[in-house]
C-alpha atoms as a PDB file:
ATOM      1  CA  UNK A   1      42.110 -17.849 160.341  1.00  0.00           C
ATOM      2  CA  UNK A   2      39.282 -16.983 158.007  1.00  0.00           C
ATOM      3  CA  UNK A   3      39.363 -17.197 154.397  1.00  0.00           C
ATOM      4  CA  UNK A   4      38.797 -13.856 152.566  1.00  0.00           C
ATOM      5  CA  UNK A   5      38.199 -13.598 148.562  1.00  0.00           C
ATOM      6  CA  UNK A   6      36.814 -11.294 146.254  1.00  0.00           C
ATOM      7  CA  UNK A   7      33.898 -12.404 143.234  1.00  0.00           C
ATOM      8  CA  UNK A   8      31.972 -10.123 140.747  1.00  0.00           C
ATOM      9  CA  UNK A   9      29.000 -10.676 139.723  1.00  0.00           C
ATOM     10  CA  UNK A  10      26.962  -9.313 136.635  1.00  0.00           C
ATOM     11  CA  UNK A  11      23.349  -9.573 135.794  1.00  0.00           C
ATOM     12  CA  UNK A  12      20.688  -8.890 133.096  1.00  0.00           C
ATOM     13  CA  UNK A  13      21.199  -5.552 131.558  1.00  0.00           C
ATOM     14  CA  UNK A  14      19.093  -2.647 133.862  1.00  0.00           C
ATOM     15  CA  UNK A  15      18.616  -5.071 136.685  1.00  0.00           C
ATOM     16  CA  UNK A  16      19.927  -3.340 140.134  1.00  0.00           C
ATOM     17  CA  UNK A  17      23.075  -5.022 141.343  1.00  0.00           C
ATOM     18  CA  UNK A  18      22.253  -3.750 144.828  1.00  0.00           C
ATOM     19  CA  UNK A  19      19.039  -5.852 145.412  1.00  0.00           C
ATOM     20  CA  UNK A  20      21.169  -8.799 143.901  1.00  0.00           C
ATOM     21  CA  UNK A  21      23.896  -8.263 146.506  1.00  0.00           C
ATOM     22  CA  UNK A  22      21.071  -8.181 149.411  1.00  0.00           C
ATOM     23  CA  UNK A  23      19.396 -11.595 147.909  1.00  0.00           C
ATOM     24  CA  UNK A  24      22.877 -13.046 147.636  1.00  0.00           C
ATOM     25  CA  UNK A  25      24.404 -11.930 151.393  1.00  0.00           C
ATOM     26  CA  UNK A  26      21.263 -13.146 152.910  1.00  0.00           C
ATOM     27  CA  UNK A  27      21.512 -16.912 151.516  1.00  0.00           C
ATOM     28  CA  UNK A  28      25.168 -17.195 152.196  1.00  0.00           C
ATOM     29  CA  UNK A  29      25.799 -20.311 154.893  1.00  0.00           C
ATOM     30  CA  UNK A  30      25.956 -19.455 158.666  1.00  0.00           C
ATOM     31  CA  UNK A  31      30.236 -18.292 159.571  1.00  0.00           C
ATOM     32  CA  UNK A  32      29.955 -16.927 155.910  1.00  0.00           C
ATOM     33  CA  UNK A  33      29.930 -13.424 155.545  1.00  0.00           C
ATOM     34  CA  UNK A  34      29.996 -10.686 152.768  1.00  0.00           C
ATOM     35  CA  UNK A  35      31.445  -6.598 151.857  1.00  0.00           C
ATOM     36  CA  UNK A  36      30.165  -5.048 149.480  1.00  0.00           C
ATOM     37  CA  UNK A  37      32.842  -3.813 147.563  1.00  0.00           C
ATOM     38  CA  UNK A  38      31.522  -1.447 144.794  1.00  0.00           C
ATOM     39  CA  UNK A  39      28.661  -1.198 142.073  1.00  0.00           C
ATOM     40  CA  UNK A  40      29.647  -0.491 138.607  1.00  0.00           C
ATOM     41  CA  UNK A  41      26.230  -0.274 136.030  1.00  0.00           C
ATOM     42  CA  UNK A  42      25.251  -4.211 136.169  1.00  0.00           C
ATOM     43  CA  UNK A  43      28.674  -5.362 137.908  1.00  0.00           C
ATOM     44  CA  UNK A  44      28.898  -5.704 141.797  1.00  0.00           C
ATOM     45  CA  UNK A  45      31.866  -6.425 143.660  1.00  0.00           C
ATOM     46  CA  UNK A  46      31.865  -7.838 147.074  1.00  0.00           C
ATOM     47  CA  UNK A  47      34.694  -9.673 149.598  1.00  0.00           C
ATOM     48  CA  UNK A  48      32.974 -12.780 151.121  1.00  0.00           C
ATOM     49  CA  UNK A  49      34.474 -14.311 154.638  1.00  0.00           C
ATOM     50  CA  UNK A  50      34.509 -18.094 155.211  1.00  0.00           C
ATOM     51  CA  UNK A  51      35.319 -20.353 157.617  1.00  0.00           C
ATOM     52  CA  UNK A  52      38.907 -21.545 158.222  1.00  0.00           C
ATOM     53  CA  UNK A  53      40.112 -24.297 155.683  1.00  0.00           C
ATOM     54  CA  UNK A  54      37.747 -23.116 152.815  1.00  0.00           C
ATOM     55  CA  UNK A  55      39.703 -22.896 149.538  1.00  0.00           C
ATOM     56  CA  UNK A  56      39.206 -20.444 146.600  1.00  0.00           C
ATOM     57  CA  UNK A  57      37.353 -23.066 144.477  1.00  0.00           C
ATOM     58  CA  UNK A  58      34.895 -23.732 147.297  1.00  0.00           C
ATOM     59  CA  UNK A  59      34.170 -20.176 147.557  1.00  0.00           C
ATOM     60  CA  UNK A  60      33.769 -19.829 144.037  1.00  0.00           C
ATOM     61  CA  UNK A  61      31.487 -23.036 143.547  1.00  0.00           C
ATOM     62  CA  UNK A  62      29.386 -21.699 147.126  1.00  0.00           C
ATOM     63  CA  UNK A  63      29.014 -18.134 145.501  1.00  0.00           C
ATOM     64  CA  UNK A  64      28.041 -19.998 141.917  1.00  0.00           C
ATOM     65  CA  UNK A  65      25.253 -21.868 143.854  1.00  0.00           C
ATOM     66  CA  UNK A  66      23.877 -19.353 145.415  1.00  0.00           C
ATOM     67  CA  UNK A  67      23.752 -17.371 141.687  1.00  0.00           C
ATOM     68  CA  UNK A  68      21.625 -20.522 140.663  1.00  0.00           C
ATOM     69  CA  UNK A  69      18.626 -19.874 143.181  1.00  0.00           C
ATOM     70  CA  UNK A  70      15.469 -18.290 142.979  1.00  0.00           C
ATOM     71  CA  UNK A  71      15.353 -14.713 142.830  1.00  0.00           C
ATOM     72  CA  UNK A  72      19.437 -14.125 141.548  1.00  0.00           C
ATOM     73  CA  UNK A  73      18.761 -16.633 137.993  1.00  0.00           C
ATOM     74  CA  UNK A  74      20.429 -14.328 135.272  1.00  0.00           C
ATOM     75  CA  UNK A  75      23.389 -13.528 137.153  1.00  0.00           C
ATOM     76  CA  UNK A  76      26.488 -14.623 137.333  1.00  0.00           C
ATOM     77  CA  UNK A  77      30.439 -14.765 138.367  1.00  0.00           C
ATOM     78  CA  UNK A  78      32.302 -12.560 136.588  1.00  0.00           C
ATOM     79  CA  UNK A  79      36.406 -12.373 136.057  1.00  0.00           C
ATOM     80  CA  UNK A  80      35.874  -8.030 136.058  1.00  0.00           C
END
């Protein structure tokens, strides 16, 4: 069964969650998959999909890395 679990993420003030959402789904690892959830000002919420066996820190640490690459620096997990 696949893993499901929710992150936030927050940016620079004024910068458009959705293009940050479309830069983050699109580097997310092949069987990993993303919902947007809702978009709140800088805040976006989204429910990413992984493989079977992936645990809540991996997600975490796989959505953190992808926050640290070209074209998302500035934004970051969020606990909102």
């Amino acid at each position: 069964m696949s893993f499901s679990h929710q992150v936030s993420i927050t940016g620079p003030s004024g910068a458009p969650p959705e293009t940050a959402v479309i830069r983050f789904v699109a580097l997310l690892p092949e069987g990993w998959h993303a919902e947007v959830g809702e978009f709140q000002g800088d805040l976006a919420r989204l429910r990413i999909t992984a493989p079977p066996g992936t645990t809540p820190s991996e997600a975490t640490r796989m959505a953190a890395d992808i926050l640290s690459r070209p074209g998302l620096q500035g934004w970051r997990l969020t606990d909102h």
